[in-house]
N, C-alpha and C. Protein backbone atom coordinates (compact mmCIF):
# COMPACT_ATOMS: atom_id res chain seq x y z
N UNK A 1 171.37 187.52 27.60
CA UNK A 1 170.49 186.76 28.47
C UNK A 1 171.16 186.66 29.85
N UNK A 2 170.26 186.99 31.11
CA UNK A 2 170.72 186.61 32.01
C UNK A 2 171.40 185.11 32.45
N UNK A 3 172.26 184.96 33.64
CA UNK A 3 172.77 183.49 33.86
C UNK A 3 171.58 183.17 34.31
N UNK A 4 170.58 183.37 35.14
CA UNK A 4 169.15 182.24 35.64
C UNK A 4 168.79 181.94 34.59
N UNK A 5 168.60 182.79 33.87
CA UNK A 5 167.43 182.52 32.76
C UNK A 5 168.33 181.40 31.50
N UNK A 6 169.52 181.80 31.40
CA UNK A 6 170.16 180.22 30.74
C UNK A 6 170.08 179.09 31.80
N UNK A 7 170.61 178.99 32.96
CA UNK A 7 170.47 178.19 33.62
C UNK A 7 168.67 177.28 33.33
N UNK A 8 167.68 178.40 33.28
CA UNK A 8 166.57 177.76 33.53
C UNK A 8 166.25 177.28 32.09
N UNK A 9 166.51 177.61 31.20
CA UNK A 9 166.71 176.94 29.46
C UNK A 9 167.07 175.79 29.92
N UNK A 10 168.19 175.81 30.17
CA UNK A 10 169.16 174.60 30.43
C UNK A 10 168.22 173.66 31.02
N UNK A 11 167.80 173.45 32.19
CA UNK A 11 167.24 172.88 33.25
C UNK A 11 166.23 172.22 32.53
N UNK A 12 165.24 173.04 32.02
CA UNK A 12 163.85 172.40 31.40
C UNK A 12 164.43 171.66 29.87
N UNK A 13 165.38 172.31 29.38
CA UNK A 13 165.61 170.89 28.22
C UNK A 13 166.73 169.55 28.50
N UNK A 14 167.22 169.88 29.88
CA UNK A 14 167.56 168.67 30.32
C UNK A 14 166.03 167.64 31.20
N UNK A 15 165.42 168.23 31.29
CA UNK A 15 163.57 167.71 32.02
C UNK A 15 163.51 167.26 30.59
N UNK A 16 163.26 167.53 29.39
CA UNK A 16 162.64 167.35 28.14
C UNK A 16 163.44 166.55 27.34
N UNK A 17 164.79 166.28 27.69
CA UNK A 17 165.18 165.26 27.15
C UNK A 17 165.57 163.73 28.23
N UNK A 18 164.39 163.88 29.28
CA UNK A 18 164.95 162.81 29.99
C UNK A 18 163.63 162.33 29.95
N UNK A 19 162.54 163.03 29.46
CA UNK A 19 160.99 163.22 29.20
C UNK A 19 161.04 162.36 27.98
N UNK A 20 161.93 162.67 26.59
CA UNK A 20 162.18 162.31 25.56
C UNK A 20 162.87 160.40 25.51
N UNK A 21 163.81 160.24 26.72
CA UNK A 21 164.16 159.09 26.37
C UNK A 21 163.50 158.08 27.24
N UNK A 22 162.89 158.62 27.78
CA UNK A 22 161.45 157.80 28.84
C UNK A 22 160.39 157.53 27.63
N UNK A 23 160.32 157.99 26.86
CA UNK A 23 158.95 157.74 25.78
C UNK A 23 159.45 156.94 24.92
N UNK A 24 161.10 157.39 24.21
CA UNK A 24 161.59 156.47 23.61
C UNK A 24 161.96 154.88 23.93
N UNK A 25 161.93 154.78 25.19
CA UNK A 25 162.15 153.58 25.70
C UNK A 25 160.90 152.77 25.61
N UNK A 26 159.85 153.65 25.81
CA UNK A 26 158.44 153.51 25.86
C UNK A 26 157.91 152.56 24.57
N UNK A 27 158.24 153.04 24.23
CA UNK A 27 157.93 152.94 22.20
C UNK A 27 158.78 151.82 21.76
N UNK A 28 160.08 151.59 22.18
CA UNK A 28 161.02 150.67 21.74
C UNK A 28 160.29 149.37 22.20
N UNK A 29 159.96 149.20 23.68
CA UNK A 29 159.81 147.97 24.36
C UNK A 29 158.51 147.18 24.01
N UNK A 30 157.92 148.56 23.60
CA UNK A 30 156.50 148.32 23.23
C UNK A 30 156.14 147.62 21.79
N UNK A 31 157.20 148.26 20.96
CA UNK A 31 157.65 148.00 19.47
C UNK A 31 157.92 146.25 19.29
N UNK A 32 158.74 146.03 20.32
CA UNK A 32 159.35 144.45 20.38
C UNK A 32 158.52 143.97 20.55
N UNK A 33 157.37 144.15 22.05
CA UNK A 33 156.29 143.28 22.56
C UNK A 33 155.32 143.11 21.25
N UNK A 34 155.36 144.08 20.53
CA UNK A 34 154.24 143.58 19.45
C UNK A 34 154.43 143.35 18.36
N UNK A 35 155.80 143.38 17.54
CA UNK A 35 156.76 142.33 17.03
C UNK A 35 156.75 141.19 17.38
N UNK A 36 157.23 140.69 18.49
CA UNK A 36 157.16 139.34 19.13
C UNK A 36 156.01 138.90 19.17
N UNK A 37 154.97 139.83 19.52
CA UNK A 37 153.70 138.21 19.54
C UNK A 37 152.59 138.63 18.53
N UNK A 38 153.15 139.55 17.51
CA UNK A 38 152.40 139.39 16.09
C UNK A 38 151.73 138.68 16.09
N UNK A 39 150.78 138.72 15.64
CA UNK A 39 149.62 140.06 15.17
C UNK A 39 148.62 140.07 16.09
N UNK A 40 149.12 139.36 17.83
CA UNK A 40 148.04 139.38 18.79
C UNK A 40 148.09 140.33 19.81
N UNK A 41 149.58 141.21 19.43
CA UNK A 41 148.98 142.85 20.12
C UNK A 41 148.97 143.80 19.13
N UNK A 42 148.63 143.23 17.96
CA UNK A 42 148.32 144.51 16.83
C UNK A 42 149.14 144.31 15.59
N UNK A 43 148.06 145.03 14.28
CA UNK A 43 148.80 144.14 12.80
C UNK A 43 149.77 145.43 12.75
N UNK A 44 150.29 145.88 11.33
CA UNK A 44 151.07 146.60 10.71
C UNK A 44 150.78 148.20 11.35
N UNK A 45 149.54 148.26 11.85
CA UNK A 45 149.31 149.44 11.89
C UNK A 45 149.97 150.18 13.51
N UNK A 46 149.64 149.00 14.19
CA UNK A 46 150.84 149.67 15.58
C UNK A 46 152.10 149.07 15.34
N UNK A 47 152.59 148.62 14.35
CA UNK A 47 154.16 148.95 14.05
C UNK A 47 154.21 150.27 13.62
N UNK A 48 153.65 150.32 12.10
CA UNK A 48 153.76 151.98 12.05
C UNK A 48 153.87 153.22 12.37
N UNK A 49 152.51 153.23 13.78
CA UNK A 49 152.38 154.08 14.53
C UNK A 49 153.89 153.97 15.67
N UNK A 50 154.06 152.88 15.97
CA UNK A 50 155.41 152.94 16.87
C UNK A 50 156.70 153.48 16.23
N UNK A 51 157.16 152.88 14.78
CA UNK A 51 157.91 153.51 14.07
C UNK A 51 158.23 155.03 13.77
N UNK A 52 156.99 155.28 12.96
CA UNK A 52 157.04 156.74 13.46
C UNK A 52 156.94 157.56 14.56
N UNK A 53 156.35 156.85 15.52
CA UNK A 53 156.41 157.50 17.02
C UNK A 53 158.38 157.52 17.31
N UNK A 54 158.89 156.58 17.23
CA UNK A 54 160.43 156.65 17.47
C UNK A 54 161.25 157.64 16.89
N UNK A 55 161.21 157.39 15.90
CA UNK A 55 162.05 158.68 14.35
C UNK A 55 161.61 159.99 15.02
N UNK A 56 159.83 160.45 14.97
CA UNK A 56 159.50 161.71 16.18
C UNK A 56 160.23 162.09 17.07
N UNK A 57 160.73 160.75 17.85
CA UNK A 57 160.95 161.43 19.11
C UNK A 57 162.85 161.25 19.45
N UNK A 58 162.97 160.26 18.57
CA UNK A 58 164.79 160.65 18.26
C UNK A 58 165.13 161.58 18.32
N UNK A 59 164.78 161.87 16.72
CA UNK A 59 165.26 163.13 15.72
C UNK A 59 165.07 164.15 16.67
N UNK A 60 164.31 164.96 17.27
CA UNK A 60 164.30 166.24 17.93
C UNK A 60 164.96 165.84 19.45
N UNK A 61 165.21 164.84 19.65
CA UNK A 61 165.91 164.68 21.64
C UNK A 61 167.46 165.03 20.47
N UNK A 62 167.51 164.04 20.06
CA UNK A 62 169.31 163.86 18.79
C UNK A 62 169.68 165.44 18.40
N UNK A 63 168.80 166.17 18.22
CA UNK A 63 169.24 167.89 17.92
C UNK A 63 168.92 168.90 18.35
N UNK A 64 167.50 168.83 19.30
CA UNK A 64 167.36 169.60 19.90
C UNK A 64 166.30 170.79 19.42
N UNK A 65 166.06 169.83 17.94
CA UNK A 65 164.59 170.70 16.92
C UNK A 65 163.59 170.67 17.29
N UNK A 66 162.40 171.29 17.18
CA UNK A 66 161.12 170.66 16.80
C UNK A 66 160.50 169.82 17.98
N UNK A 67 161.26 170.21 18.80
CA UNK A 67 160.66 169.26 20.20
C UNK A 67 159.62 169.78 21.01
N UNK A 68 158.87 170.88 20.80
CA UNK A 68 157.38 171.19 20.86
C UNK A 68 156.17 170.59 20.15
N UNK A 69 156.16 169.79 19.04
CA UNK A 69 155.98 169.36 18.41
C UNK A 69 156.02 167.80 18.70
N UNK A 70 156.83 167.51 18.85
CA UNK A 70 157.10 166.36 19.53
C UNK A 70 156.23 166.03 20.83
N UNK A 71 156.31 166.98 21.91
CA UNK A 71 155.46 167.10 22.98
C UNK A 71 153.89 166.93 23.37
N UNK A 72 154.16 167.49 22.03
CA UNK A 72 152.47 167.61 21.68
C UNK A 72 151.57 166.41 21.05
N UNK A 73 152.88 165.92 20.71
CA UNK A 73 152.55 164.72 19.85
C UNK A 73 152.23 163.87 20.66
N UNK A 74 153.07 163.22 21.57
CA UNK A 74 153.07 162.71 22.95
C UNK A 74 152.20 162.57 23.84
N UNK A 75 151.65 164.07 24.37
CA UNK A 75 150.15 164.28 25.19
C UNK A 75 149.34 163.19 24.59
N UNK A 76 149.23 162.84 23.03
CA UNK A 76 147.92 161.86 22.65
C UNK A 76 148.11 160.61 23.71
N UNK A 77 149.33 160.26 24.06
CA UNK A 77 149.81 158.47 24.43
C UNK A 77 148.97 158.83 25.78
N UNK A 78 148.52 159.86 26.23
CA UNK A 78 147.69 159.60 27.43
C UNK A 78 146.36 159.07 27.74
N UNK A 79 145.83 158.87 25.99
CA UNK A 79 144.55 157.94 26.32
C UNK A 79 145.16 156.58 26.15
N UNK A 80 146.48 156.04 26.41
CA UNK A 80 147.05 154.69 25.95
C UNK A 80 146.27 154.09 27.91
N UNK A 81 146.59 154.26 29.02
CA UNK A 81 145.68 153.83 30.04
C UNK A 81 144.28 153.46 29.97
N UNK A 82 143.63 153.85 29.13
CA UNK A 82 142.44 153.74 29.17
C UNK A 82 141.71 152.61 27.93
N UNK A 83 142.70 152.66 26.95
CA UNK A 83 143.01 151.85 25.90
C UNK A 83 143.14 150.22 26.63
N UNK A 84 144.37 150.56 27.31
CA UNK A 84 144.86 149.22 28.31
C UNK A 84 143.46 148.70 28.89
N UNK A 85 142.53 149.31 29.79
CA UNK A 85 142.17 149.03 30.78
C UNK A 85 140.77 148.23 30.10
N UNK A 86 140.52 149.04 28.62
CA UNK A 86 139.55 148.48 28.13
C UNK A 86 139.77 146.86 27.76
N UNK A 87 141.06 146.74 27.21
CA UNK A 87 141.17 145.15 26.95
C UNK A 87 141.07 144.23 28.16
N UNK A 88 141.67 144.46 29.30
CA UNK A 88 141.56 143.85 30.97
C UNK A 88 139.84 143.75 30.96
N UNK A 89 139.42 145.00 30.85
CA UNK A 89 137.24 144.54 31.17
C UNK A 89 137.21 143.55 30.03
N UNK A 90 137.82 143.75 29.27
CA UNK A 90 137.00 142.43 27.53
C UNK A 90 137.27 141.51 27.98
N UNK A 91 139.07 141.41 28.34
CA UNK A 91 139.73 139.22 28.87
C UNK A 91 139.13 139.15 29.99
N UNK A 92 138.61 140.19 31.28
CA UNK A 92 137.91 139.49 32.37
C UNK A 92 136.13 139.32 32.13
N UNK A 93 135.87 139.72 30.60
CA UNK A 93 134.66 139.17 30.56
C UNK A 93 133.37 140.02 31.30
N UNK A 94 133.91 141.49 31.23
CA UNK A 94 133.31 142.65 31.79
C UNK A 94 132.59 143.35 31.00
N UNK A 95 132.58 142.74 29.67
CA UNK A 95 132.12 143.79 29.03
C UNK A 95 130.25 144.68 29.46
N UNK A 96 129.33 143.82 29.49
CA UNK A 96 128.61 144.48 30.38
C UNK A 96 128.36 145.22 31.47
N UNK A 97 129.79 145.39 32.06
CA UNK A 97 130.01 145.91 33.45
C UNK A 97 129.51 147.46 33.16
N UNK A 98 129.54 148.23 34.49
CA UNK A 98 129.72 149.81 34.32
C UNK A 98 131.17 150.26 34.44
N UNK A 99 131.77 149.55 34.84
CA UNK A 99 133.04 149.71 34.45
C UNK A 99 133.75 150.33 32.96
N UNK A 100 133.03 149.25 32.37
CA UNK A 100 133.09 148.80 30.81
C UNK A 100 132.65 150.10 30.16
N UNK A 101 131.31 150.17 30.27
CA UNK A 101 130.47 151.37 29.92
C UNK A 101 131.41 153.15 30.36
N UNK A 102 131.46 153.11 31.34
CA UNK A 102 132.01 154.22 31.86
C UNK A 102 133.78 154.29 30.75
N UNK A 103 134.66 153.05 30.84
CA UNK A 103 135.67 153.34 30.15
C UNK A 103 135.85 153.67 28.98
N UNK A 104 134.37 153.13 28.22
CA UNK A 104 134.33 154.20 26.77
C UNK A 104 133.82 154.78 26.76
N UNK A 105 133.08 155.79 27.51
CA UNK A 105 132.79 157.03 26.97
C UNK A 105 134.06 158.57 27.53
N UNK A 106 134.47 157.62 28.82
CA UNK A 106 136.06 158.42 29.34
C UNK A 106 136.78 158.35 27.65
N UNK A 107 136.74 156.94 27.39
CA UNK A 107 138.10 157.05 25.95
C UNK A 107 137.73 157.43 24.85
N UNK A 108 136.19 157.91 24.51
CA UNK A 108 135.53 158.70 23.34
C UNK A 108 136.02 159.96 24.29
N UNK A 109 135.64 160.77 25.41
CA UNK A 109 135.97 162.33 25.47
C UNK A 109 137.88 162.19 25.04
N UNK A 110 138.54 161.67 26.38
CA UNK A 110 139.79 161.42 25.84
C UNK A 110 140.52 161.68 24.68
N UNK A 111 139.97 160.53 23.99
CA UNK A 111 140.10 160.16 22.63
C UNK A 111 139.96 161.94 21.97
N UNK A 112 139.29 162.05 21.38
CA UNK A 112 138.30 163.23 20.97
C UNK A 112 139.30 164.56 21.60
N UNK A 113 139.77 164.73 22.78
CA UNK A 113 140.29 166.34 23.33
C UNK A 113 142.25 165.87 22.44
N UNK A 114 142.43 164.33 22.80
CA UNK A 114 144.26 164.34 22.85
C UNK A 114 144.65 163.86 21.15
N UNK A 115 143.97 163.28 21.19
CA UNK A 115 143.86 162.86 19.42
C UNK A 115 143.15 163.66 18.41
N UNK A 116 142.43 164.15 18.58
CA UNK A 116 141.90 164.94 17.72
C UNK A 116 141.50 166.03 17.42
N UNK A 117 141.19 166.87 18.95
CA UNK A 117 141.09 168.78 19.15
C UNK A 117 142.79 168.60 18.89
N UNK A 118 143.65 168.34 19.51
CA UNK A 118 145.17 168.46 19.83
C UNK A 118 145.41 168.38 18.38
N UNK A 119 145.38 167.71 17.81
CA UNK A 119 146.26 167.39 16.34
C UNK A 119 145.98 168.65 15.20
N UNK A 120 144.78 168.54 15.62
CA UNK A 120 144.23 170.06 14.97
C UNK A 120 144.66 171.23 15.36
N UNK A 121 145.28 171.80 16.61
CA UNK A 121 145.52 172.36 17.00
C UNK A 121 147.09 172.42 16.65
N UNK A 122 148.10 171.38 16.15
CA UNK A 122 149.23 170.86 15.82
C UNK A 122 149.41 171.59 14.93
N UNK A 123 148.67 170.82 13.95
CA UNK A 123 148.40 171.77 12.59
C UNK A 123 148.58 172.91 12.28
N UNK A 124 147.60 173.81 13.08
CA UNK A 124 147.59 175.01 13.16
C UNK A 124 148.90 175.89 13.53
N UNK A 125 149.18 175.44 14.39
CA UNK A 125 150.41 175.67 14.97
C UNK A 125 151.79 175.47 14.20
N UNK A 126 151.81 174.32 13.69
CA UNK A 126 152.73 174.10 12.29
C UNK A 126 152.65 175.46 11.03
N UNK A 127 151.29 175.81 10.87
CA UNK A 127 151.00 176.45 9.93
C UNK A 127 151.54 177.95 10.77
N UNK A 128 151.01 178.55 11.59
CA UNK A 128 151.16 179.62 11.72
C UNK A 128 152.90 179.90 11.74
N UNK A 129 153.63 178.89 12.67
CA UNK A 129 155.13 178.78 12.83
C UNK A 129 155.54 178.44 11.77
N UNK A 130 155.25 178.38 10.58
CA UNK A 130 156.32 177.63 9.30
C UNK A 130 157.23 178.68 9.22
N UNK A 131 156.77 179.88 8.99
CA UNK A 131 158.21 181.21 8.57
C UNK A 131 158.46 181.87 9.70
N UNK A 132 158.01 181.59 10.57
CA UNK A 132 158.00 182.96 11.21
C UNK A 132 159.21 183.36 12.06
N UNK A 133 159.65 184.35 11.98
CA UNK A 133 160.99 185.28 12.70
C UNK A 133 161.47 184.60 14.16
N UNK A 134 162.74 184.31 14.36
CA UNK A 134 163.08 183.84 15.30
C UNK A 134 162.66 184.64 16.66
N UNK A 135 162.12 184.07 17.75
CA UNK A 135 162.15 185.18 18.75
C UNK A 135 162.57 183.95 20.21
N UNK A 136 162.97 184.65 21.22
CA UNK A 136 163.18 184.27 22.33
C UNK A 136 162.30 182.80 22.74
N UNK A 137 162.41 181.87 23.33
CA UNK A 137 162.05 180.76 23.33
C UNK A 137 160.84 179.86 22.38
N UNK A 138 161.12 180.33 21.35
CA UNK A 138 160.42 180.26 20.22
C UNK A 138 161.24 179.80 18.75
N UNK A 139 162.96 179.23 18.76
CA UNK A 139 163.65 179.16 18.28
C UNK A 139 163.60 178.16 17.21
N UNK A 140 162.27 177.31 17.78
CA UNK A 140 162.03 175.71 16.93
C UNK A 140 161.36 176.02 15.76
N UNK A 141 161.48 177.27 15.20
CA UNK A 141 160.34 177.39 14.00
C UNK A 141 160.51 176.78 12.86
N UNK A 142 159.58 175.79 12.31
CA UNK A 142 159.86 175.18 11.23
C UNK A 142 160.66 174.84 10.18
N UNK A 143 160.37 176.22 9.49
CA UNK A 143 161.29 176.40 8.50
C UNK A 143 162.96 176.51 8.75
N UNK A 144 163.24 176.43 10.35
CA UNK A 144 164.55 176.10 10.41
C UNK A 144 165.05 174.83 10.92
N UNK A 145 164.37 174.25 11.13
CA UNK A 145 164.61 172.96 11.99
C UNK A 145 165.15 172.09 10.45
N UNK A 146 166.17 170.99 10.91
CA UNK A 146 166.85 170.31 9.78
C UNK A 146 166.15 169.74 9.13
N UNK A 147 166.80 169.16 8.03
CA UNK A 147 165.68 168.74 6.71
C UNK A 147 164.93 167.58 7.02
N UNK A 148 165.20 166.61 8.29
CA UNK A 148 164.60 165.60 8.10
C UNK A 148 163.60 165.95 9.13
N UNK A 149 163.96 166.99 10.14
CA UNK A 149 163.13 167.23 10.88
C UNK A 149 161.87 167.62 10.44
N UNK A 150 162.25 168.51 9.24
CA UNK A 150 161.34 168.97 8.90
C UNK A 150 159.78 168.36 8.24
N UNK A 151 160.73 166.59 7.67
CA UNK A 151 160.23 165.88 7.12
C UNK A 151 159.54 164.83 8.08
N UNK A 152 159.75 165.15 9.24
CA UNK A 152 159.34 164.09 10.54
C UNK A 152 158.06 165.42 10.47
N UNK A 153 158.25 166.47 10.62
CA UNK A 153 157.07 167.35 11.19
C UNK A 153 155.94 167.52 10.19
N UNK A 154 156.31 167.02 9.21
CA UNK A 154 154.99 166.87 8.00
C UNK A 154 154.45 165.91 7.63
N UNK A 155 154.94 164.79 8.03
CA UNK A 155 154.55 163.62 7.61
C UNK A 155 154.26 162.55 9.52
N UNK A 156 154.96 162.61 10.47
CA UNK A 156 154.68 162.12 11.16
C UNK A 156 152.65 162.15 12.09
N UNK A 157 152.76 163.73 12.44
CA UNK A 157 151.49 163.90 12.34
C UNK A 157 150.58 164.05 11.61
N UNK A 158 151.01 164.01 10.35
CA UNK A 158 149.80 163.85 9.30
C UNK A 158 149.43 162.00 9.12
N UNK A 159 150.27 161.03 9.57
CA UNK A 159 149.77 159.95 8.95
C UNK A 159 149.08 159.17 10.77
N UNK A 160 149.78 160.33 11.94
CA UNK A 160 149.04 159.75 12.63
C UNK A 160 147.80 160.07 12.94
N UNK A 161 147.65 161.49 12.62
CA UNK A 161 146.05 161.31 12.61
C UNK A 161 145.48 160.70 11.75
N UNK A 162 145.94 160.44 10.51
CA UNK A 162 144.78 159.29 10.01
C UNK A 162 144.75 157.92 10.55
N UNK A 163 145.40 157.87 11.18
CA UNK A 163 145.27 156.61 11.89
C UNK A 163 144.47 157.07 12.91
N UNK A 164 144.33 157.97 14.25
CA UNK A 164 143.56 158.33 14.91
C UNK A 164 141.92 158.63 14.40
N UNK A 165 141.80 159.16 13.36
CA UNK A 165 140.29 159.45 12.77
C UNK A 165 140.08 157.92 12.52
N UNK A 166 140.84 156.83 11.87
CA UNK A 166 140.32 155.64 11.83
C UNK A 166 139.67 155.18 13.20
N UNK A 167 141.18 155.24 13.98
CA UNK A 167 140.20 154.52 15.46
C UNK A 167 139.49 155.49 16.19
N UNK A 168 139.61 156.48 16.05
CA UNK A 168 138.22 157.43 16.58
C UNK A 168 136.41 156.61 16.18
N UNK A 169 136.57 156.24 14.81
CA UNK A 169 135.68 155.55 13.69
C UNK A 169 135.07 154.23 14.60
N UNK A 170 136.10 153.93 14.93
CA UNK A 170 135.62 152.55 15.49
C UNK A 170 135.25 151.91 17.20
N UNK A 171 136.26 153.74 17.50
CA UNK A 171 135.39 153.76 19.55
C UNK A 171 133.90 154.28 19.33
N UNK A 172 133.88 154.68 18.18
CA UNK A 172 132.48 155.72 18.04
C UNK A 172 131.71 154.34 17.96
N UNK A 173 131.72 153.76 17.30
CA UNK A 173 131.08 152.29 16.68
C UNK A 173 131.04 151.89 18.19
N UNK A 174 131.93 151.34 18.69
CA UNK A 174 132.02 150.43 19.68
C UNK A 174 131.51 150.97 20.94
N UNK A 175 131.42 152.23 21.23
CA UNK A 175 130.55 153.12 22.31
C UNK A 175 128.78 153.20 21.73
N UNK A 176 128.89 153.38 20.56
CA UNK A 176 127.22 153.12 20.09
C UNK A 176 126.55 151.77 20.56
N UNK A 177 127.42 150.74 20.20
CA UNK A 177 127.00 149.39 20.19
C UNK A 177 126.97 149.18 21.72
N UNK A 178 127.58 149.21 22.70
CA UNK A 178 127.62 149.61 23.95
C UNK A 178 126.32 150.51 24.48
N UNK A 179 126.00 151.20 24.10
CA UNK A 179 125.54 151.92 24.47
C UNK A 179 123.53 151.63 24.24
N UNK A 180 123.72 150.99 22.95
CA UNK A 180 122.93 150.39 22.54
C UNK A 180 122.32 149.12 23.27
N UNK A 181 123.53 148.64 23.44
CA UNK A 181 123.51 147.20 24.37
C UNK A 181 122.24 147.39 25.98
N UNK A 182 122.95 148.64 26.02
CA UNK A 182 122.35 149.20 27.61
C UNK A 182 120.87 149.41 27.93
N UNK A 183 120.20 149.69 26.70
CA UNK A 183 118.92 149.80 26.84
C UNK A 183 117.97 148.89 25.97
């Protein structure tokens, strides 16, 4: 391998692990805030989701595995803004607003492309990479990544999308009823 081209390895997984402990910090602070004021920013189920969001995103910054995967995982936390913004219209009593209206059907497409085309697409991607032959920046393939990694990559996104198809279940509900409201 050329020296740029290590150099530029180098470069982008020092970006990806400073990417990595920005989320982890993310997740930690977030973890406490809803620890601490149990169960009024969320029951067992955003501990869970935070829990395993952490172990995710350790384990592959800690070795350097499976951190495509990780990434990908990540992209979902980008409907977390829109999530936020919806509770601010509910406590200011917006809910009739167009504000209101407009922020769930943004967090049904959202929702729908980062949670749920994406995870599927995870999947797939898991599946096609499980054996396959080492090649040039392509080194994270499954079946070699360490054992727990391996065990973070089968079980982390599998239990968060069922948690995502749940609350997919219930923006769908809550954009109907909304929507319903309107006419």
């Amino acid at each position: 391998m050329y020296k740029r081209e290590i150099y530029f390895c180098k470069f982008i997984l020092q970006k990806l692990f400073i990417f990595g402990q920005v989320s982890l910090g993310y997740f930690l602070s977030d973890l406490a805030m809803i620890i601490w004021f149990y169960p009024f920013l969320g029951g067992m189920e955003y501990v869970l989701h935070h829990l395993l969001s952490v172990a995710g995103i350790a384990n592959p910054m800690l070795t350097g595995e499976g951190q495509v995967y990780t990434f990908m995982v990540l992209i979902s936390e980008s409907t977390t803004p829109g999530i936020n913004l919806r509770w601010y219209l509910d406590t200011a009593g917006l809910k009739r607003s167009r504000a209101y209206l407009i922020n769930g059907v943004v967090m049904f497409v959202a929702w729908l492309v980062a949670r749920i085309l994406l995870f599927m697409y995870l999947f797939y991607h898991i599946y096609l990479h499980y054996d396959q032959p080492t090649a040039i920046f392509s080194s994270n393939q499954v079946k070699q990544v360490n054992s727990l990694g391996q065990l973070l990559i089968s079980i982390v996104p599998l239990v968060l999308s069922v948690m995502n198809l749940m609350w997919f279940g219930k923006i769908i509900k809550g954009l109907m009823k909304t929507l319903a409201k309107r006419h």
